[in-house]
Protein backbone atom coordinates (compact mmCIF):
# COMPACT_ATOMS: atom_id res chain seq x y z
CA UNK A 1 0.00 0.00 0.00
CA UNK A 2 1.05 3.84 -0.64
CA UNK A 3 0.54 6.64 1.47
CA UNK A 4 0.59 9.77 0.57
CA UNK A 5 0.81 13.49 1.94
CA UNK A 6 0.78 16.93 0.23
CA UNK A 7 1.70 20.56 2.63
CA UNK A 8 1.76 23.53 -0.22
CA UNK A 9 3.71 22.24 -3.61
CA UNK A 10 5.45 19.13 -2.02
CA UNK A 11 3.81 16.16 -2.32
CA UNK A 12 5.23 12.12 -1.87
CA UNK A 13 4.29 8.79 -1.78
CA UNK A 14 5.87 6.13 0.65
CA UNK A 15 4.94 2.14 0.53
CA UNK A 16 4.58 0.23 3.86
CA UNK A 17 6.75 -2.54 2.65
CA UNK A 18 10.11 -0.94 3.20
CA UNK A 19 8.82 2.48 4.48
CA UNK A 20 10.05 3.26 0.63
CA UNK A 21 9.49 6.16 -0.49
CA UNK A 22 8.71 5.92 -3.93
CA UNK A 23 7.19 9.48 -5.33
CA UNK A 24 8.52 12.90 -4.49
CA UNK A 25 7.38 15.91 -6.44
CA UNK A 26 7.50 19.68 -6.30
CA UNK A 27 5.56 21.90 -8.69
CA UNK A 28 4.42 18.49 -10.37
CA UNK A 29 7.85 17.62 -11.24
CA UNK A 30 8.69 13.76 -10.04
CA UNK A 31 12.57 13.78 -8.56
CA UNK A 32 12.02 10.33 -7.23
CA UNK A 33 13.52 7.52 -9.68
CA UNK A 34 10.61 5.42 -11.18
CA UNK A 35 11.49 2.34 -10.26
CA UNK A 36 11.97 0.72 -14.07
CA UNK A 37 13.07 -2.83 -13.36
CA UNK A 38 15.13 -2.47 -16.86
CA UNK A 39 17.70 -0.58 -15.03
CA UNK A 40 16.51 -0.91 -11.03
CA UNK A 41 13.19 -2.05 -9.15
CA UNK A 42 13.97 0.30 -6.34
CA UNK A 43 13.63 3.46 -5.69
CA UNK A 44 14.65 4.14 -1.72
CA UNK A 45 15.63 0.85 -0.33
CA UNK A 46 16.06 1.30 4.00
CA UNK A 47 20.01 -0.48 4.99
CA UNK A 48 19.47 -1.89 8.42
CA UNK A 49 20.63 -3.57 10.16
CA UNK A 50 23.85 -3.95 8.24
CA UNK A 51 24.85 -1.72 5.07
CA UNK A 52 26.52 -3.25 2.29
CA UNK A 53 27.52 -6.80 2.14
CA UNK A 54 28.81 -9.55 5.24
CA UNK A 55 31.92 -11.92 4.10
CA UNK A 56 30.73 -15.35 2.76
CA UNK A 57 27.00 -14.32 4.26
CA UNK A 58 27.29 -15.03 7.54
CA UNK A 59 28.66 -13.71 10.75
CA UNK A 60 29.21 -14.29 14.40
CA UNK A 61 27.93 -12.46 17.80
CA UNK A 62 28.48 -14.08 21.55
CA UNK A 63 29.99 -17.79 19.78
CA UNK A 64 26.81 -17.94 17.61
CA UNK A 65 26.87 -17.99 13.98
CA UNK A 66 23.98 -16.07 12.01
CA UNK A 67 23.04 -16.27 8.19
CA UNK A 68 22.91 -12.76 6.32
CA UNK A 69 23.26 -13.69 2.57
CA UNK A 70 21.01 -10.55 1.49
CA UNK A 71 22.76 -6.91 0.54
CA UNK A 72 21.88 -4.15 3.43
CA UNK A 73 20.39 -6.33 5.90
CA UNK A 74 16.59 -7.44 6.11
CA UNK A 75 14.41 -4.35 6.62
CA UNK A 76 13.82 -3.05 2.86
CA UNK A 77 11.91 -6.49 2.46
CA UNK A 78 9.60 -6.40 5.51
CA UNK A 79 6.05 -4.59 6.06
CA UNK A 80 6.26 -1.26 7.97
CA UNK A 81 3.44 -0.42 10.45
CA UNK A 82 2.29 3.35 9.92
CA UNK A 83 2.35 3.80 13.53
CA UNK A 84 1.24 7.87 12.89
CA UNK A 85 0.14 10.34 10.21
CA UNK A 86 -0.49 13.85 10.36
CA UNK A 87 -0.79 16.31 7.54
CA UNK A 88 2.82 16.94 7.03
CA UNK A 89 3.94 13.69 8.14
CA UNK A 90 4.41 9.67 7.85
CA UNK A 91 5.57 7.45 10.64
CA UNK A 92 6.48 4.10 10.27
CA UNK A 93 7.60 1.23 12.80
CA UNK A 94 9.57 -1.90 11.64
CA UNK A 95 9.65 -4.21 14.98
CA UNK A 96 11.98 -7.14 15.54
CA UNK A 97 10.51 -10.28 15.57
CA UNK A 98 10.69 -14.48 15.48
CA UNK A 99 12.56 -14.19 12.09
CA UNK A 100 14.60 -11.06 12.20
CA UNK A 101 15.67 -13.05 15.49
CA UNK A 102 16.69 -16.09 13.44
CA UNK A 103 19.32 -13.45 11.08
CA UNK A 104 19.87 -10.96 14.02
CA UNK A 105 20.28 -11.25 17.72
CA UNK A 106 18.25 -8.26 18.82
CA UNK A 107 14.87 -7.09 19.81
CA UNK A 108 14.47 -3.60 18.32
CA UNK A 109 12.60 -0.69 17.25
CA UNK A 110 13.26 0.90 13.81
CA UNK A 111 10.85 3.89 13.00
CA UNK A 112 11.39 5.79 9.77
CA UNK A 113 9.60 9.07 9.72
CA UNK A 114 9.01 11.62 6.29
CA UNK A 115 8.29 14.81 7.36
CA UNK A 116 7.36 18.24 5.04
CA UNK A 117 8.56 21.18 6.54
CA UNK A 118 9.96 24.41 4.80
CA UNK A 119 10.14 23.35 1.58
CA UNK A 120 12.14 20.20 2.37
CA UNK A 121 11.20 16.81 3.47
CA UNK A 122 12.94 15.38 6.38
CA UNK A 123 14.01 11.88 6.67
CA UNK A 124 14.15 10.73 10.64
CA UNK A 125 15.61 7.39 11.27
CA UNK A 126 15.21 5.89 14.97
CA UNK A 127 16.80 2.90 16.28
CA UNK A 128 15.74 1.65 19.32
CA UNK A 129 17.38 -0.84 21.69
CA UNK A 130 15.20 -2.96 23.52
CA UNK A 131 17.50 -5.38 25.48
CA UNK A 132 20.04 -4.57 28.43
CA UNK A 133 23.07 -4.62 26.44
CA UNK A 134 24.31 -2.95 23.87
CA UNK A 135 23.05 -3.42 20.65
CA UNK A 136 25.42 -3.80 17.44
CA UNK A 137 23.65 -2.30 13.59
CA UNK A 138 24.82 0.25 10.57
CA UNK A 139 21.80 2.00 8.91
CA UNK A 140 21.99 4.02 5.51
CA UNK A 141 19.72 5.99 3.37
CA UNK A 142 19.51 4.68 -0.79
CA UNK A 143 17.23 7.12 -2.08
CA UNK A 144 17.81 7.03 -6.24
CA UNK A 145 16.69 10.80 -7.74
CA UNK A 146 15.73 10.93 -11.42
CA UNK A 147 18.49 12.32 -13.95
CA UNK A 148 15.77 12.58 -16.92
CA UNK A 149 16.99 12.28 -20.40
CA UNK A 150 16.40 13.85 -23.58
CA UNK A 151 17.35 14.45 -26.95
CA UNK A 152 18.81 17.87 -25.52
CA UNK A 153 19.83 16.39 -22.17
CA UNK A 154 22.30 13.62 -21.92
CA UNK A 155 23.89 11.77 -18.42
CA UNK A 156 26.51 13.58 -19.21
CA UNK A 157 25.20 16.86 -18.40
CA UNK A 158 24.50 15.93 -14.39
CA UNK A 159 27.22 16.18 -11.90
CA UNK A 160 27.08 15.95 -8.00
CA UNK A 161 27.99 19.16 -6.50
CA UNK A 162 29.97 19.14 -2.57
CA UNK A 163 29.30 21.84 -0.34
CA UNK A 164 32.98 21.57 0.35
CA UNK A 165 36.02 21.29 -1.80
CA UNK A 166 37.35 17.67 -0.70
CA UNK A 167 40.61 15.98 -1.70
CA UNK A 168 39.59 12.25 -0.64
CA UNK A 169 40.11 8.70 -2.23
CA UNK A 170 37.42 6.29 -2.32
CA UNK A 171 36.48 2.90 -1.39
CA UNK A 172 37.52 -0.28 -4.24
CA UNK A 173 35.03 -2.76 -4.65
CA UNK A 174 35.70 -6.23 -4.76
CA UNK A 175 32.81 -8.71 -5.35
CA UNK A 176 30.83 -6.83 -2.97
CA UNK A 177 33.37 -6.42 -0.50
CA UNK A 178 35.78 -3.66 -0.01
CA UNK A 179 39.69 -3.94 -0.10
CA UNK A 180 41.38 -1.88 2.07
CA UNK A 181 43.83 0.04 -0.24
CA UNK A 182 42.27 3.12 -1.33
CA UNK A 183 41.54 4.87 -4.95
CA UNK A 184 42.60 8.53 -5.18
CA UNK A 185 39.62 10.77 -6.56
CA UNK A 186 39.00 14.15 -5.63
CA UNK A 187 41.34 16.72 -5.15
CA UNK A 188 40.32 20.00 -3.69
CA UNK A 189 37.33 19.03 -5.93
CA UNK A 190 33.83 19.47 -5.38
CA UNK A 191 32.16 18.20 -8.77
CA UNK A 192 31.76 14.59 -9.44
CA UNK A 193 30.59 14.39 -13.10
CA UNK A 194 28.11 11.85 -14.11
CA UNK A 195 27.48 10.16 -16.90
CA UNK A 196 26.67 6.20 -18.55
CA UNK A 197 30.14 4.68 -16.96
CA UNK A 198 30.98 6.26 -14.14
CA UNK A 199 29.40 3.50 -11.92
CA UNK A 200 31.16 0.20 -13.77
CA UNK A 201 32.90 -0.57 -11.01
CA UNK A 202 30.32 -0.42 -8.49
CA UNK A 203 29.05 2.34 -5.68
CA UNK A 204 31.68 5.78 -5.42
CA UNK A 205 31.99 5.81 -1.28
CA UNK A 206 33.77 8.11 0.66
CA UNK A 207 34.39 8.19 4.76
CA UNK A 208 34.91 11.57 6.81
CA UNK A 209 34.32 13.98 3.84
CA UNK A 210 34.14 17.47 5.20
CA UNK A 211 30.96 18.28 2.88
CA UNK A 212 27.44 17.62 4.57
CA UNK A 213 25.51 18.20 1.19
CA UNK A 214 25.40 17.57 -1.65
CA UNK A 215 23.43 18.65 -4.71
CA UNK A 216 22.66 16.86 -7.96
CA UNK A 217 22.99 19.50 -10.76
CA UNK A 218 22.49 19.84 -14.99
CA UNK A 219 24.10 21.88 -17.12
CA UNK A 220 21.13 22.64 -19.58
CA UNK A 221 18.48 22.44 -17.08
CA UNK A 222 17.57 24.81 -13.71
CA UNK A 223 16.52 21.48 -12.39
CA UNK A 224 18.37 20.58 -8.46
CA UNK A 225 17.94 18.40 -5.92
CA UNK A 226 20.00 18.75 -2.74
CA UNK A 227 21.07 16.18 0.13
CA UNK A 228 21.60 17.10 3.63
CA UNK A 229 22.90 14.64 5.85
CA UNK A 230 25.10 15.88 9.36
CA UNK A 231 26.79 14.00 10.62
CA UNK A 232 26.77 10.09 8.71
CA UNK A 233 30.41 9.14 8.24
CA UNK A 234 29.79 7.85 5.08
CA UNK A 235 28.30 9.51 1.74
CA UNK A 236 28.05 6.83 -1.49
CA UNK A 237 26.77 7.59 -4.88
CA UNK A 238 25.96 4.64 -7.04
CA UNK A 239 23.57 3.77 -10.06
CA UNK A 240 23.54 1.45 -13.19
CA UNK A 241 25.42 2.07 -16.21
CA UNK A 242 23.50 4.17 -18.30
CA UNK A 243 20.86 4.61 -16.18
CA UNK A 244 18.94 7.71 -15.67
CA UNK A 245 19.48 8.25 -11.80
CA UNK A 246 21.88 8.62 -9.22
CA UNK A 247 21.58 7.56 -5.59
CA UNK A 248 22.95 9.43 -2.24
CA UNK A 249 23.42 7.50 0.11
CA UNK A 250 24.62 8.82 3.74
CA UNK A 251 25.53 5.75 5.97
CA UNK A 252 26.83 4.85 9.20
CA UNK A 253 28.82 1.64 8.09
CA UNK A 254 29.85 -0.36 5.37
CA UNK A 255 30.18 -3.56 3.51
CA UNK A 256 32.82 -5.82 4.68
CA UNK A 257 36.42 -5.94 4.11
CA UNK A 258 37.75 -9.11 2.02
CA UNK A 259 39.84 -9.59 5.08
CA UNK A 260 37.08 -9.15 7.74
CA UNK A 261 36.89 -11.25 10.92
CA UNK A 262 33.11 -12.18 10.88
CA UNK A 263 32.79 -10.87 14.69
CA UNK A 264 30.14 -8.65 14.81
CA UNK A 265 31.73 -6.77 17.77
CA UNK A 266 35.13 -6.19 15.16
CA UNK A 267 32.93 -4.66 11.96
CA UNK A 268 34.53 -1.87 10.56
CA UNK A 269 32.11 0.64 10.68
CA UNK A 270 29.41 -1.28 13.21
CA UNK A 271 27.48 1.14 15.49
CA UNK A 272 26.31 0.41 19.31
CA UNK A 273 23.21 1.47 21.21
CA UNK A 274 22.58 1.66 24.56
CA UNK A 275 19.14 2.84 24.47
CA UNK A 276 18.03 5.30 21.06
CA UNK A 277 20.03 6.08 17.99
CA UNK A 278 18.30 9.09 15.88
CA UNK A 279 19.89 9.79 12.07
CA UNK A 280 18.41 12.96 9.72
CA UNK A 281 18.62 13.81 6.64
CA UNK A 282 16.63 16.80 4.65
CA UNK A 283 16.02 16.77 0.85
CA UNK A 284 15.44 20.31 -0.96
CA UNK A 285 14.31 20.47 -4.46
CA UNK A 286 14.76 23.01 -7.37
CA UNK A 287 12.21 22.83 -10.23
């Protein structure tokens, strides 16, 4: 099922399988990626509670081993609960359960709340812990924003623009796993260009960039949509080749390393939760 909301010119759409949000618009003008199973069947997949991919699909917490074959964890393929709406706002609730249990070894709370306020929509993410110890999880954002095509406009014409000039190398992918040598990219750059190859070798993913926005940007078109997202130590940008979106995705975590332990309590990147974990990020849009 979809729910939608509408406060002045913003409108979106979010399904309760995922708590994806599938349709954002300003002015009438989609930004959300439509989901064209030629290219990608998603549009704004939730990572929780790992992001990215565990070595050989499986790992291990207190001497127990636990099965995680799928990419980004479990909670992009379960129902949400709208727990609230209001005018402005959607709230859902992903609870832990019998067979999140079975793949993860905590009782939780995971509420993912879309909120329109001026002229941006907020995206809340809320982890909550309840058992008496800490709790181990990553959680990342994969919204995909259209990059529309034309006979005048090409992929080449969008870029990704920092709010910082950043000299930073990146992340190299190996079968779905990172190595730990890194790629130089930027330097005292803030423009990533896009266009149909830039994404061969997988997602682009930077840690500890000094940039908390970013904006995706056309050359022949007025056309914007901007990212904010304090605070996540990670920012990735991945789509298809020759596909006509990009996705921005802030994280706290990562795949595995090809080298990786399998101890949960030794993930690179693994956050822990004593009692609540909140995560925001705010998406403005230029017609």
């Amino acid at each position: 099922m979809e729910y939608k909301i509408k406060k002045g010119n913003i409108e979106l759409g979010v399904l309760g399988k995922g708590a994806e949000l599938v349709s954002l618009k300003k002015d009438g003008t989609e930004f959300v990626w439509e989901r064209d199973p030629k290219f990608w069947g998603k549009s704004s997949p939730v990572l929780f509670p790992f992001v990215g991919s565990i070595k050989d699909g499986k790992y291990k917490y207190n001497g127990k081993e636990y099965s995680m074959e799928t990419r980004h964890g479990f909670a992009r393929d379960n129902d949400f609960e709208l727990v609230e709406k209001g005018e402005d706002f959607l709230k859902f609730l992903l609870k832990s359960n019998e067979a999140t249990l079975e793949k993860y070894p905590f009782n939780f709370e995971l509420y993912l709340t879309y909120k329109i306020e001026n002229e941006k929509v907020d995206v809340i993410y809320e982890v909550v812990n309840l058992d008496k110890d800490e709790m181990y999880f990553s959680i990342g954002a994969h919204p995909a924003f259209a990059t529309p095509i034309s006979d005048e406009i090409k992929l080449e014409d969008y870029y990704l623009e920092l709010n910082e000039k950043e000299t930073a190398s990146i992340y190299q992918n190996e079968e779905a796993l990172l190595i730990r040598e890194k790629k130089a990219y930027l330097e005292n750059e803030s423009i990533i260009n896009l266009g149909e190859h830039v994404f061969d070798n997988d997602a682009i993913i930077f840690k500890g960039l000094n940039s908390n926005e970013v904006t995706i940007k056309c050359k022949k078109s007025s056309r914007e949509l901007k990212v904010e997202y304090d605070n996540f130590p990670y920012i990735a940008f991945w789509s298809v080749p020759k596909a006509p979106f990009v996705c921005i995705e802030p994280w706290y975590g990562q795949s595995d390393f090809t080298d990786a332990s399998g101890e949960l309590t030794e993930k690179e990147g693994i956050e822990k939760v004593k009692d609540r974990f909140t995560a925001k990020l705010s998406i403005s849009m230029k017609v």
